[in-house]
Structures are given as structure tokens and as C-alpha cells.
Protein backbone atom coordinates (compact mmCIF):
# COMPACT_ATOMS: atom_id res chain seq x y z
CA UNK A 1 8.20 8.90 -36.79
CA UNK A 2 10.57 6.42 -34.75
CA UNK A 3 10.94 9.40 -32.13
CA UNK A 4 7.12 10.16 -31.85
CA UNK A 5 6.66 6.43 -31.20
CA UNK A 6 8.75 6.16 -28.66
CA UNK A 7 7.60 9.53 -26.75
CA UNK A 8 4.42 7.60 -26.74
CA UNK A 9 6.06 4.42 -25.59
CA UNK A 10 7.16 6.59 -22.43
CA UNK A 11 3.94 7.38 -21.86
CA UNK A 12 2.35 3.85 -21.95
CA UNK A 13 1.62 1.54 -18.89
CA UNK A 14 -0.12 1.92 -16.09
CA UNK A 15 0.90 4.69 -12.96
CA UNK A 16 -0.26 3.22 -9.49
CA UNK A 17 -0.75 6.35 -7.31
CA UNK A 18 -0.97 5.70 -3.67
CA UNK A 19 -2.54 8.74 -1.46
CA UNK A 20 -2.52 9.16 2.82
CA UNK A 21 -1.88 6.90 5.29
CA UNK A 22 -0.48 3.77 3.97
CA UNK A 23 -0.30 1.14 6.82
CA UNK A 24 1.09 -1.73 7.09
CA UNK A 25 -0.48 -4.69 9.27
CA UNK A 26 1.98 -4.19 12.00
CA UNK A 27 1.35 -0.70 12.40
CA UNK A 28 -2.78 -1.56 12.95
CA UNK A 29 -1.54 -4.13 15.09
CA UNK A 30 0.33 -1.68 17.38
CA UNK A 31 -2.83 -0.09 18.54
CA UNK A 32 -4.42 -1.78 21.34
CA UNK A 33 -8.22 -1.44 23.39
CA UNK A 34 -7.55 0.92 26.25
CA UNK A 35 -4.77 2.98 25.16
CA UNK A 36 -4.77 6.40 25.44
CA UNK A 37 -5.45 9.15 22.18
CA UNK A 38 -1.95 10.52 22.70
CA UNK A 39 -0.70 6.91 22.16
CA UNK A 40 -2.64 6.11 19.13
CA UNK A 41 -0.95 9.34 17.49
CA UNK A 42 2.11 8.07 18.71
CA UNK A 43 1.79 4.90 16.88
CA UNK A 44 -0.20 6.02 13.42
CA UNK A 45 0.22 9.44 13.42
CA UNK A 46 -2.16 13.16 13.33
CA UNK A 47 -5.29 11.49 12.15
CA UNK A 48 -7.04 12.88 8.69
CA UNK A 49 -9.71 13.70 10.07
CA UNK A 50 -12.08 13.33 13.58
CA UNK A 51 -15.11 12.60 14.67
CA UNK A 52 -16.86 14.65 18.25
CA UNK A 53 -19.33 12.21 18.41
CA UNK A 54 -19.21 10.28 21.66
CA UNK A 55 -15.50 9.95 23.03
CA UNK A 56 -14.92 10.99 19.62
CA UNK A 57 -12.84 8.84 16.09
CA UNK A 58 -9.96 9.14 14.70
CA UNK A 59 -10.15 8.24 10.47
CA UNK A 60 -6.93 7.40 8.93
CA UNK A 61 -7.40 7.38 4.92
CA UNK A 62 -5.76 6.10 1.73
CA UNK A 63 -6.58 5.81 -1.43
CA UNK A 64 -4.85 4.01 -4.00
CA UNK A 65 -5.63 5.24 -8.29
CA UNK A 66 -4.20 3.90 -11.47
CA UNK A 67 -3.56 6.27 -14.49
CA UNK A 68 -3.59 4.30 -17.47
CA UNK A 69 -1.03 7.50 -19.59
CA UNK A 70 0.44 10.55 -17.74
CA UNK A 71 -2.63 12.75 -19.61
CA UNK A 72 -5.73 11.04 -18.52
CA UNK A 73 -7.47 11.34 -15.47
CA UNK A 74 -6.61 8.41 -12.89
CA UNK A 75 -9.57 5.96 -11.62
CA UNK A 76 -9.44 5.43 -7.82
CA UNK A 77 -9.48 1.48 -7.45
CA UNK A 78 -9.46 0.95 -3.63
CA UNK A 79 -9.93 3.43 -0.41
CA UNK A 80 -9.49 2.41 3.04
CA UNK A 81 -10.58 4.11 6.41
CA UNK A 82 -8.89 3.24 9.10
CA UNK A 83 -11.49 4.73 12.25
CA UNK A 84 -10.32 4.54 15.59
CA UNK A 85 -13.49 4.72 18.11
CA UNK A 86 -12.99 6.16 21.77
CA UNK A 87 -15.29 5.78 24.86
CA UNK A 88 -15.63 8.60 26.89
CA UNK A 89 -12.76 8.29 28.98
CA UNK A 90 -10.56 8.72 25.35
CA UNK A 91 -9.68 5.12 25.56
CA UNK A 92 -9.61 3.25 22.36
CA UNK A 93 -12.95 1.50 22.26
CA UNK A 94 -12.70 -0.12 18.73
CA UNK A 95 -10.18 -0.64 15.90
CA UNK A 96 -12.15 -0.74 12.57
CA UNK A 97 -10.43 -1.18 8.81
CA UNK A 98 -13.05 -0.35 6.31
CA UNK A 99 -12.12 -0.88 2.48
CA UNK A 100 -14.11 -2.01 -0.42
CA UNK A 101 -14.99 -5.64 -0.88
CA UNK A 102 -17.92 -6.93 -3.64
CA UNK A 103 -18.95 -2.91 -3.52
CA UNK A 104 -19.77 -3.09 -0.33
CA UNK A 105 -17.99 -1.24 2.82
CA UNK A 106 -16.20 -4.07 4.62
CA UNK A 107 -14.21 -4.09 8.06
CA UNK A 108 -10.98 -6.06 7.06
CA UNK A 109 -10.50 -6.51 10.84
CA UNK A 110 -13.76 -8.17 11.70
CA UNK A 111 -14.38 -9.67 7.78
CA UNK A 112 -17.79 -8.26 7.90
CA UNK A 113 -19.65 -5.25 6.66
CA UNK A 114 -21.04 -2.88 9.33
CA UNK A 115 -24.12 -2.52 10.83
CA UNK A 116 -25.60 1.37 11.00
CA UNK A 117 -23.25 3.03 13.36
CA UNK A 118 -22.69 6.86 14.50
CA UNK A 119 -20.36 7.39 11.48
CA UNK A 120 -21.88 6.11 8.93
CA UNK A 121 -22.68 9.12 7.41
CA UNK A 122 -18.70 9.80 6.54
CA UNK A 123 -18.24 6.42 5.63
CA UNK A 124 -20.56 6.59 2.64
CA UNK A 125 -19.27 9.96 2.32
CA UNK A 126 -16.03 9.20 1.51
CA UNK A 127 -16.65 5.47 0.17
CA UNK A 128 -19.54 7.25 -2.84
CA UNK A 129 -16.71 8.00 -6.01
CA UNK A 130 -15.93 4.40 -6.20
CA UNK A 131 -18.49 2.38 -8.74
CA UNK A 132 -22.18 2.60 -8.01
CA UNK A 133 -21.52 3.67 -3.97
CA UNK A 134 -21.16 1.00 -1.58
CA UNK A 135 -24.83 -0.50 0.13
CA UNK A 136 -24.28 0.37 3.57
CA UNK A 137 -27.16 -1.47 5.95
CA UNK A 138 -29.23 0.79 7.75
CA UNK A 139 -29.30 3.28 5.23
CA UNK A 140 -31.53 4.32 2.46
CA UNK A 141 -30.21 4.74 -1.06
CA UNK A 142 -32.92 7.60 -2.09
CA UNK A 143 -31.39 10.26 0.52
């Protein structure tokens, strides 16, 4: 009985799993308006994903989960986008940080939540698994 309790013991407490691109302010900091696409890989790395749209994005993403015991499914509790817009000379445009704040999307960068943009779409995309889906303006909640 003592050694079943303490197999369980082992188990106990919670595992913080962090997933991606884990950044640290300086590392944000690093990329500047005007430089080049090659330089932003330079200084962040191959993006997860990228957007055609215009000069195009780059979308850095992490996600950080907590599994309460080793068996049970973890429960994401924050994701952050980090989108990189470029004008169409592939010159950094815009440095964006979009996380989760009040269940909204929110850019940590500009401490407000965005207005309808040309990526919106993949924001609520990959923002929709946490809670009840984040209330992006500009877009309706039936579609």
C-alpha cells in the first residue's frame, strides 16, 4: 500500500509543457521596421508558418499546456503568435505579438486588440481551442 501511494505521489503536480518558438523580449526587440526577410530569420529563426498575402507574414507560435498527472490530457493555457508583416519590397512593415488577454486576441506590443486585418482568418484559426474562442472585431461569430 505504502508503494502504490507513493507511485501515485510521482505522478501528482502539475507538468507545464511549453511548445514552438519561445521568445524572449530581447529577441522581439531585435527585429526592426525595414529590415530585410533574410534578417528576420536571422534573428528569430524559419518561421512556423507564412502568409502570401501582400509582401507576405511570417507567424512565429507557442503554446504553453499544463497536465495536471502524466495520464490525462493537458489543457493549453496561453498561445502566442508572433506575425511579422512585410510590404512589398519584403521589408518588415509591422511587428505584432498576439496572445490571449480577458479571451480576447490582444497585441502585447501595441496593448490593444486588433482591428479586422488580412490575417485574421489564421488568427482565430489558431486562437479557437482556448475557452469559448477569442471575439475578434470585424468578424462574425455565426460563420
Amino acid at each position: 500500500m505504502v508503494a502504490g501511494c507513493l507511485l501515485l505521489g510521482g505522478c501528482g503536480g502539475n507538468n507545464v509543457i511549453r511548445q514552438g518558438h519561445l521568445f524572449q523580449e530581447e529577441d522581439i526587440a531585435q527585429v526592426r521596421e525595414g529590415m530585410s526577410k533574410d534578417q528576420v530569420v536571422l534573428a528569430l529563426g524559419t518561421p512556423d508558418t507564412q502568409s502570401a498575402v501582400s509582401g507576405g507574414t511570417y507567424y512565429y507560435i507557442s503554446q504553453t499546456a499544463v497536465q495536471p498527472m502524466a495520464f490525462l490530457t493537458p489543457e493549453v493555457t496561453d498561445r502566442r503568435v508572433v506575425a511579422i508583416y512585410f510590404n512589398n519590397k519584403d521589408r518588415v512593415e509591422q511587428i505584432a505579438n498576439y496572445g490571449l488577454k480577458d479571451g480576447k486576441v490582444f497585441d502585447f506590443v501595441k496593448r490593444e486588440t486588433p482591428t479586422y486585418s488580412r490575417d485574421q482568418g489564421l488568427l482565430k484559426e489558431i486562437f479557437r481551442n482556448i475557452g469559448a474562442g477569442p471575439a475578434i472585431p470585424g468578424m462574425n461569430k455565426d460563420r
